[in-house]
C-alpha atoms as a PDB file:
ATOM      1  CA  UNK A   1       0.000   0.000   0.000  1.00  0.00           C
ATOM      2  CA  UNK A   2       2.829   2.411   1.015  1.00  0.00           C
ATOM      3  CA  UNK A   3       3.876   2.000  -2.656  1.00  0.00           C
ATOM      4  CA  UNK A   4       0.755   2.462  -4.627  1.00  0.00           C
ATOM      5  CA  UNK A   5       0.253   6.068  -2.394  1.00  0.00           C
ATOM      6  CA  UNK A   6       3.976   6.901  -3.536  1.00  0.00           C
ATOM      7  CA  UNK A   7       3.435   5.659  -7.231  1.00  0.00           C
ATOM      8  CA  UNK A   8       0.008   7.616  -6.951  1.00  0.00           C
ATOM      9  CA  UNK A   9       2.329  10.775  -5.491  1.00  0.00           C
ATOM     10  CA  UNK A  10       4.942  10.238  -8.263  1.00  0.00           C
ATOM     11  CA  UNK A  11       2.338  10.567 -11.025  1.00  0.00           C
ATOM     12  CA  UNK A  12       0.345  13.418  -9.597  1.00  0.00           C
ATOM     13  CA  UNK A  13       3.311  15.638  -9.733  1.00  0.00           C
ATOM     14  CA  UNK A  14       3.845  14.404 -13.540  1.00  0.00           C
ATOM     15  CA  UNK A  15       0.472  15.482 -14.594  1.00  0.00           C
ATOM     16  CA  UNK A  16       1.593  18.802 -13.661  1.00  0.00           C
ATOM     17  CA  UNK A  17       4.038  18.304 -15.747  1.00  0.00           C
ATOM     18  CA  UNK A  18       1.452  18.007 -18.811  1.00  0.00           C
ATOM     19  CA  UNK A  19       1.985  14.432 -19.291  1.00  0.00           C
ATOM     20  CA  UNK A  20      -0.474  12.238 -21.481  1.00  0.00           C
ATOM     21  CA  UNK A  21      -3.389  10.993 -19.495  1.00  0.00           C
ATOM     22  CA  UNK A  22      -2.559   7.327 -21.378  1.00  0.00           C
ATOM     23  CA  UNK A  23       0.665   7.406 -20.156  1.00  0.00           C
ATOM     24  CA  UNK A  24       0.092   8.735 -16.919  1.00  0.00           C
ATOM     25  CA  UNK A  25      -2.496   6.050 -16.698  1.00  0.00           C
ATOM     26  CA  UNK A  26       0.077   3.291 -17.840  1.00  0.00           C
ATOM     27  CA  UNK A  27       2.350   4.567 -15.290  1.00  0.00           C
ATOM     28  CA  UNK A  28       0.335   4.200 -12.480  1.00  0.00           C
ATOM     29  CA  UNK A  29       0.108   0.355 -12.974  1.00  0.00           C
ATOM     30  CA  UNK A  30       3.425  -0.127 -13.090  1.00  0.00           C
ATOM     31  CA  UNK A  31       4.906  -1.484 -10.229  1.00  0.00           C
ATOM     32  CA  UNK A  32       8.660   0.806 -10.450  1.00  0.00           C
ATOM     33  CA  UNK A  33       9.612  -1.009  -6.960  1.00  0.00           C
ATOM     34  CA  UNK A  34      10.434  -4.211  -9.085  1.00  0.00           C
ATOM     35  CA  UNK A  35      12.492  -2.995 -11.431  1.00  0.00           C
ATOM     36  CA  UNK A  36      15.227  -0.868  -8.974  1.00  0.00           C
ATOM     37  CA  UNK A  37      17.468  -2.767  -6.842  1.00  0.00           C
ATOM     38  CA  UNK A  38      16.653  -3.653  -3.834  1.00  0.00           C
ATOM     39  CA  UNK A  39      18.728  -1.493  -2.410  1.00  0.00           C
ATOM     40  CA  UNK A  40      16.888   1.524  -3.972  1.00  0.00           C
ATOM     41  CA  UNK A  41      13.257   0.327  -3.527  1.00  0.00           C
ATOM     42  CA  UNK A  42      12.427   2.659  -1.158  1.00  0.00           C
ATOM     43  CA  UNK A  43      13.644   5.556  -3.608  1.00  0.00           C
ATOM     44  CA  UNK A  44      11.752   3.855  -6.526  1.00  0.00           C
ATOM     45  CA  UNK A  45       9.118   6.703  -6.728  1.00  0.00           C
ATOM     46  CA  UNK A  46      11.243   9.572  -6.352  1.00  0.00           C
ATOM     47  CA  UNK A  47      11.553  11.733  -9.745  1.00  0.00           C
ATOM     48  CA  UNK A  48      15.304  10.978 -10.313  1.00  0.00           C
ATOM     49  CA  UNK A  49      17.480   7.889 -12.108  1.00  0.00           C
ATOM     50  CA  UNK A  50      18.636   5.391  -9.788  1.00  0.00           C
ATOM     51  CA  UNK A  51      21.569   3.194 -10.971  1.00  0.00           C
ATOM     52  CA  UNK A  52      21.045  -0.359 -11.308  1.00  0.00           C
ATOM     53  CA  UNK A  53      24.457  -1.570 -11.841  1.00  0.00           C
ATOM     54  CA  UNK A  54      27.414  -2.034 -14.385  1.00  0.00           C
ATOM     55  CA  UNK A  55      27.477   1.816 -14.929  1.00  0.00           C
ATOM     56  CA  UNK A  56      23.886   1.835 -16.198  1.00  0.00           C
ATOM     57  CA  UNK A  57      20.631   3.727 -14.636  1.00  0.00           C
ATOM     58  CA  UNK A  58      16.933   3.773 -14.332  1.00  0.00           C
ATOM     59  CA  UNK A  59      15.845   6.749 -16.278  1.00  0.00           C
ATOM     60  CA  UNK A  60      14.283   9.285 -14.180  1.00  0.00           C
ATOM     61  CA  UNK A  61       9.760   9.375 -14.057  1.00  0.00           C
ATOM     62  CA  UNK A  62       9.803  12.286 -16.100  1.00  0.00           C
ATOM     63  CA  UNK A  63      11.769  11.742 -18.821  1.00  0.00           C
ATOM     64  CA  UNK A  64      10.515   7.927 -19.256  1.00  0.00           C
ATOM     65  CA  UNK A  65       6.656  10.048 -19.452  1.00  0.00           C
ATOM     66  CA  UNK A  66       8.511  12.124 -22.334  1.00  0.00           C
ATOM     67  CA  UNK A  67      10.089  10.015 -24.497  1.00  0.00           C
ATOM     68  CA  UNK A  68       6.600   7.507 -24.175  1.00  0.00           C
ATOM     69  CA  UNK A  69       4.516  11.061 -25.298  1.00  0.00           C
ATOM     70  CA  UNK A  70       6.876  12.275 -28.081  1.00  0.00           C
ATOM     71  CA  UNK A  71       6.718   8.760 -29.368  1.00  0.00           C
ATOM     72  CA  UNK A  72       2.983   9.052 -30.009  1.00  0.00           C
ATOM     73  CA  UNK A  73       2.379   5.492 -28.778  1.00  0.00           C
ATOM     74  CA  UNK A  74      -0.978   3.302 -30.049  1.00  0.00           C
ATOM     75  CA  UNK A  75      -2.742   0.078 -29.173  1.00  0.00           C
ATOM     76  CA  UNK A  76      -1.303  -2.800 -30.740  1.00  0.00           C
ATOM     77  CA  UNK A  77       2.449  -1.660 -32.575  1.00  0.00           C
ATOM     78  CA  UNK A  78       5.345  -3.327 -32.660  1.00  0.00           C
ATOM     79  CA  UNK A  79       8.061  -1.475 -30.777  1.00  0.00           C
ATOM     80  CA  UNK A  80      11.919  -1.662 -30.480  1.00  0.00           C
ATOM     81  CA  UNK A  81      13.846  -0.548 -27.681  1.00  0.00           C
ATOM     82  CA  UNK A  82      17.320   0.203 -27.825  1.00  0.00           C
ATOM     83  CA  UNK A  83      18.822  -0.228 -24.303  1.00  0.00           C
ATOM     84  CA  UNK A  84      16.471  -2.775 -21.700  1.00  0.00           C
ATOM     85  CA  UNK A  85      18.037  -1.668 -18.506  1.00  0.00           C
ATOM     86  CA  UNK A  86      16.062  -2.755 -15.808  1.00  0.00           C
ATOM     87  CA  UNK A  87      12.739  -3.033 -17.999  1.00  0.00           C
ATOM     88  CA  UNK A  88      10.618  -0.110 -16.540  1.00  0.00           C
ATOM     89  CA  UNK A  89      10.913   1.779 -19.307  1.00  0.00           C
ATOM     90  CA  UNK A  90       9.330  -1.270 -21.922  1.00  0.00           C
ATOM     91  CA  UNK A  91       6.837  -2.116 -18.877  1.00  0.00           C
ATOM     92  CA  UNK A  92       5.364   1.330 -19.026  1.00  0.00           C
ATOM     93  CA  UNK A  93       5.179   1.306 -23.189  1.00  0.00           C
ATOM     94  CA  UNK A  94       4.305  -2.441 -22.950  1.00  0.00           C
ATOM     95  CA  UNK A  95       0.922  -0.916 -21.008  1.00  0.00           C
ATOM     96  CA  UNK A  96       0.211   1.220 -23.738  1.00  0.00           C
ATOM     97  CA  UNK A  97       0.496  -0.867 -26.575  1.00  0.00           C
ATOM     98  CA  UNK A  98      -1.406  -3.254 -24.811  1.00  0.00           C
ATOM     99  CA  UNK A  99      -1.648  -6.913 -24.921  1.00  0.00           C
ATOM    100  CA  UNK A 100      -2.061  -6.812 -29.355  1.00  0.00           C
ATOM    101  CA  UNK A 101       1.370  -4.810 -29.927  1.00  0.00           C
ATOM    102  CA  UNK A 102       4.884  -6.226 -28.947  1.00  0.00           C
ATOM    103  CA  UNK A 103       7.801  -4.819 -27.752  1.00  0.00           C
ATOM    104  CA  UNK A 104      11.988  -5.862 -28.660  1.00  0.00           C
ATOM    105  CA  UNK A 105      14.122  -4.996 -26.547  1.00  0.00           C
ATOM    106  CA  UNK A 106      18.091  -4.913 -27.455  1.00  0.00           C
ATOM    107  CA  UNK A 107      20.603  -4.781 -24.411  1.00  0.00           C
ATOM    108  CA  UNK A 108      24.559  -5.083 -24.754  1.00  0.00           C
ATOM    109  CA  UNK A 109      25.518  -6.296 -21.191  1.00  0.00           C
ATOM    110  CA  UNK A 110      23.842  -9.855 -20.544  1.00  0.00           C
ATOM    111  CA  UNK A 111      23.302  -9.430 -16.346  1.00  0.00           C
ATOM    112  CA  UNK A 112      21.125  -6.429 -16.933  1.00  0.00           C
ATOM    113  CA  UNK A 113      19.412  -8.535 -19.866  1.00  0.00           C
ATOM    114  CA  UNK A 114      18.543 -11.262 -17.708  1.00  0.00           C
ATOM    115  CA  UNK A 115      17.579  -8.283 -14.877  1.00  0.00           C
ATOM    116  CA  UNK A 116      15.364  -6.810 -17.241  1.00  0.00           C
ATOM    117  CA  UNK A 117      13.754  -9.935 -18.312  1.00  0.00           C
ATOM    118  CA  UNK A 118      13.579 -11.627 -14.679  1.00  0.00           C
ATOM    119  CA  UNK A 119      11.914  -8.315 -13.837  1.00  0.00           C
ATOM    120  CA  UNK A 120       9.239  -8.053 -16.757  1.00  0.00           C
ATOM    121  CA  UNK A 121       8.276 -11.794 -15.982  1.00  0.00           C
ATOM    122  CA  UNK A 122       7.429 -10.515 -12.463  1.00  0.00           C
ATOM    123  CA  UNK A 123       5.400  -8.191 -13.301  1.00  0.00           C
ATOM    124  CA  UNK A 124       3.399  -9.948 -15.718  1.00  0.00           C
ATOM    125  CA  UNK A 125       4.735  -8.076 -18.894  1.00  0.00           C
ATOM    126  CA  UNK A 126       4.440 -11.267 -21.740  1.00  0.00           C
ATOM    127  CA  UNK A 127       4.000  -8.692 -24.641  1.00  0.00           C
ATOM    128  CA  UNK A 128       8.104  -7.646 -24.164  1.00  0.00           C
ATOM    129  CA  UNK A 129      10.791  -9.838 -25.000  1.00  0.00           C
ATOM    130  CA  UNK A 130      14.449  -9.096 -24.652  1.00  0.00           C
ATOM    131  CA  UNK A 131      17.157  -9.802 -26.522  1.00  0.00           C
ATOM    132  CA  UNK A 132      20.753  -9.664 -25.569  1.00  0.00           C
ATOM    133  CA  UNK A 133      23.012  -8.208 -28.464  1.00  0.00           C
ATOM    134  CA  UNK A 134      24.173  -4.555 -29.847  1.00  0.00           C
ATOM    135  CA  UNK A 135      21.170  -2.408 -30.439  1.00  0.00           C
ATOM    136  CA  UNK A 136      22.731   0.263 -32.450  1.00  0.00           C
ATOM    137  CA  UNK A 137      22.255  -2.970 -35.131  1.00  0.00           C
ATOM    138  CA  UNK A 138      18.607  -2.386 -34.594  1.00  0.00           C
ATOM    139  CA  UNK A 139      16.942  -6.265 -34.650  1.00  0.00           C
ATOM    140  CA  UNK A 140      16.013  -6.564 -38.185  1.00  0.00           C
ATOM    141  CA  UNK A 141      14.243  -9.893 -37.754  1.00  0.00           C
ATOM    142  CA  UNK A 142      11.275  -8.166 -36.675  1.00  0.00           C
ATOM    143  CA  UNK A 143      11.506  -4.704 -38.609  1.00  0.00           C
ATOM    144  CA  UNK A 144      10.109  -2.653 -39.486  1.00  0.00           C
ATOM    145  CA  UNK A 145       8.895  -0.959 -36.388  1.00  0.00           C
ATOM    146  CA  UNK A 146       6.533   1.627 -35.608  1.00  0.00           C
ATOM    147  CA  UNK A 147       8.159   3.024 -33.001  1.00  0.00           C
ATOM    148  CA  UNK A 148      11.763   3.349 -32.257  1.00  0.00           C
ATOM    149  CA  UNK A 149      12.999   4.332 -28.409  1.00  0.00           C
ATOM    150  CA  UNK A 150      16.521   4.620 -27.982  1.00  0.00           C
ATOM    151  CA  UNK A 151      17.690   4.915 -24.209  1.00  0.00           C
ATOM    152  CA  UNK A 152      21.301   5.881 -24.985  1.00  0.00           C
ATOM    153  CA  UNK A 153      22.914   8.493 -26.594  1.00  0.00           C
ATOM    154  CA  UNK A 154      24.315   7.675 -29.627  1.00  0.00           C
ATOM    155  CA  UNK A 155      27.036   9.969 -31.506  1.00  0.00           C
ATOM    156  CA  UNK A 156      24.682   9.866 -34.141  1.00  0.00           C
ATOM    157  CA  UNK A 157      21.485   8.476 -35.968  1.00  0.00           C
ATOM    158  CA  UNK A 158      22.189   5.025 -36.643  1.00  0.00           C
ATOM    159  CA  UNK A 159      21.625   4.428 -39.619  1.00  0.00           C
ATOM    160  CA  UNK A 160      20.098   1.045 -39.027  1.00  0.00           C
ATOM    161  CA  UNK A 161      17.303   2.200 -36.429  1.00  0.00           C
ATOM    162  CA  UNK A 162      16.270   4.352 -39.952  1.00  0.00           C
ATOM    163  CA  UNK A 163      16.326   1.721 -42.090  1.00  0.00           C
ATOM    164  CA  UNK A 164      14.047  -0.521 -39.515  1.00  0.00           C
ATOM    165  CA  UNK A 165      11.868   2.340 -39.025  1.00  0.00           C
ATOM    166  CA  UNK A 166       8.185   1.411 -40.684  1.00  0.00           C
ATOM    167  CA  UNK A 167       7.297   4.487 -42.983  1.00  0.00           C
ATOM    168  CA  UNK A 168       4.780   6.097 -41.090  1.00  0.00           C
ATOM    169  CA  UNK A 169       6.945   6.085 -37.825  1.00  0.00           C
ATOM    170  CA  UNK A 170       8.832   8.037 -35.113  1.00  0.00           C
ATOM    171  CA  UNK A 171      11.770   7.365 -33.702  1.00  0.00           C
ATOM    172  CA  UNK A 172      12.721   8.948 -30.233  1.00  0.00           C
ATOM    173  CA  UNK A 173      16.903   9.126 -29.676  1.00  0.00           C
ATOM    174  CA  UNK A 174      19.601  11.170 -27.747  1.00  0.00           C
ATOM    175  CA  UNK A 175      22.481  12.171 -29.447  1.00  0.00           C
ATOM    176  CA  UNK A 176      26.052  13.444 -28.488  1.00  0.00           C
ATOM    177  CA  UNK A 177      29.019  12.908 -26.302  1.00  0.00           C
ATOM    178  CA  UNK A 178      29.111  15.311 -23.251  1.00  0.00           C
ATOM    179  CA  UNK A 179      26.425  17.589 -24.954  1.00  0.00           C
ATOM    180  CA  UNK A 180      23.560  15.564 -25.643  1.00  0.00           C
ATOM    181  CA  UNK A 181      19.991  16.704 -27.384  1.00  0.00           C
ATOM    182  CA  UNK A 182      16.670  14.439 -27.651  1.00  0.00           C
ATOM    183  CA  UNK A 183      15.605  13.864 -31.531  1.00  0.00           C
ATOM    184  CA  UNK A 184      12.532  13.072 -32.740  1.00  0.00           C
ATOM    185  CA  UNK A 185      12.650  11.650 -35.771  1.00  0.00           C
ATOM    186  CA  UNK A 186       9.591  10.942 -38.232  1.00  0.00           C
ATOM    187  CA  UNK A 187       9.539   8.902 -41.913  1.00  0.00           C
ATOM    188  CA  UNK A 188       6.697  10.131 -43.706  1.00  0.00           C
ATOM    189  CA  UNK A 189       4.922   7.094 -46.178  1.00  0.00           C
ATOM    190  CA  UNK A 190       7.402   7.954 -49.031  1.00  0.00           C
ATOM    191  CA  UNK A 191      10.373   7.381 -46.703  1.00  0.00           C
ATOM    192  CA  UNK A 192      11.239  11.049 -46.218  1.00  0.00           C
ATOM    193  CA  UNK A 193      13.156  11.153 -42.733  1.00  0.00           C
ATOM    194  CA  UNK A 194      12.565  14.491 -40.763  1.00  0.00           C
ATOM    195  CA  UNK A 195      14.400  15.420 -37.383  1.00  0.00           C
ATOM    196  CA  UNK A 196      13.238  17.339 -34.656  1.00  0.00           C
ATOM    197  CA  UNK A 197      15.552  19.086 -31.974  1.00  0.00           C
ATOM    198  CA  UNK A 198      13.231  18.320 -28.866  1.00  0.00           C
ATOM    199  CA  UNK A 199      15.655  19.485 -25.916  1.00  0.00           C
ATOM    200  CA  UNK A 200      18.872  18.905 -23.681  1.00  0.00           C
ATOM    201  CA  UNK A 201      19.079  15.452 -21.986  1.00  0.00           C
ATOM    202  CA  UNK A 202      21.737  13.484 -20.151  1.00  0.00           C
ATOM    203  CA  UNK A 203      21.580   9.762 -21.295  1.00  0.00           C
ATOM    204  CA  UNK A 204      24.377   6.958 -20.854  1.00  0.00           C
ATOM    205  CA  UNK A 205      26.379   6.265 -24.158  1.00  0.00           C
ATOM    206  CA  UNK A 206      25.096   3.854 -26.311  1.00  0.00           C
ATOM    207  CA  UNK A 207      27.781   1.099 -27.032  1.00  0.00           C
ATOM    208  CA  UNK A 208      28.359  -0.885 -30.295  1.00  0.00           C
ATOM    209  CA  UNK A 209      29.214  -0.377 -33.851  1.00  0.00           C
ATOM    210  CA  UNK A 210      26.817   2.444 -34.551  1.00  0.00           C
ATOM    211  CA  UNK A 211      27.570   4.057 -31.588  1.00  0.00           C
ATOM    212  CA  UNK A 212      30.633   4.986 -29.486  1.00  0.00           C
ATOM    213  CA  UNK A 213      32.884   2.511 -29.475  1.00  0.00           C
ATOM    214  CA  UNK A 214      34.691   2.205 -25.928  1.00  0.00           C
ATOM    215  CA  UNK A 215      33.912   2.547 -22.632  1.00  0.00           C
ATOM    216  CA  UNK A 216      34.881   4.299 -19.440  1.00  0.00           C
ATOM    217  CA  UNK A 217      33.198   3.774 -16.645  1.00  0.00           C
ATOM    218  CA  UNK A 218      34.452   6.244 -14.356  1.00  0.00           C
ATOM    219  CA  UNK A 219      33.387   9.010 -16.477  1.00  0.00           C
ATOM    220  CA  UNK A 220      29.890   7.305 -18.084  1.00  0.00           C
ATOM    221  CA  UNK A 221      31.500   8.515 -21.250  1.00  0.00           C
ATOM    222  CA  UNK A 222      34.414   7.464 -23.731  1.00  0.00           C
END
């Protein structure tokens, strides 16, 4: 109970924000709690990223609102994620697109993979499956997508994550090292691709051979 009244809390204070009703709606049933730490549960409904091991964090309430509002999620898409994490982040879309849409989610580091995926399955998410590989590949076995959400910042726009994007869809991504700015990115029907400067963000780097290519973990940054 103490949990539902600080979920309940958490996404007041959002809708202040100007959230989405849907996806303040999806985030109150998601239980955040189960996919922190245990160590941080009792911070899981604070407004901030927690980390969650292996340099890696939670994204902060807000932002994970955001990115699920600029992507203009529906009922029934198919979805690819680009960084798993702990899971909250495809738990909350995984509400939206409901039970008829599916969401792929790619994550480099294989203990946060089977975090995620241990974490999903206990909260009853079946319509997300995770896949442990580089996600600046994109997955092509299941493109195109209608929605692309990228949880890392990439030096640029992989190209990739364009070509798997379904004409039609949006694509939400930071870029940059240091300096980092939130794209939206739209392919009209004829395959026109349009980007959008949405706003400063801090995101970890996204790893692989699309993105940066090495790693230093002392300063979340190459």
């Amino acid at each position: 109970m103490e949990y539902e009244r600080k979920r309940a809390l958490l996404v007041k204070s959002l809708k202040e924000q100007n959230i989405s009703d849907k996806t303040l709606s999806a985030m109150m049933k998601v239980p955040r709690h189960l996919f922190v730490p245990s160590v941080h549960m009792s911070q899981a409904y604070v407004d901030s990223p927690l980390p969650i091991g292996h340099a890696q964090t939670i994204s902060a309430p807000h932002m994970v609102a955001m990115m699920c509002d600029l992507l203009e999620l529906q009922e029934g898409q198919k979805v690819l994620e680009i960084g798993a994490g702990s899971g909250y982040n495809a738990a909350v879309m995984a509400e939206i697109i409901g039970q008829k849409g599916k969401i792929y989610s790619i994550e480099r580091l294989e203990k946060l993979a089977v975090f995620a995926w241990e974490n999903l399955e206990r909260a009853g998410y079946s319509n997300v499956e995770v896949i442990l590989g580089d996600g600046s590949l994109g997955y092509p076995d299941h493109a195109p997508y209608d929605r692309i959400c990228v949880t890392a910042s990439a030096p640029d726009t992989p190209k990739p994550l364009i070509e798997q994007l379904k004409p039609g869809g949006i694509m939400v991504l930071p870029e940059g090292e240091g300096y980092q700015r939130l794209y939206i990115i739209r392919k009209s029907m004829d395959g026109e691709v349009t980007k959008q400067d949405w706003g400063g963000v801090i995101f970890v780097p996204l790893i692989g051979h699309h993105g940066f290519k090495i790693y230093n973990s002392r300063r979340g940054q190459k």
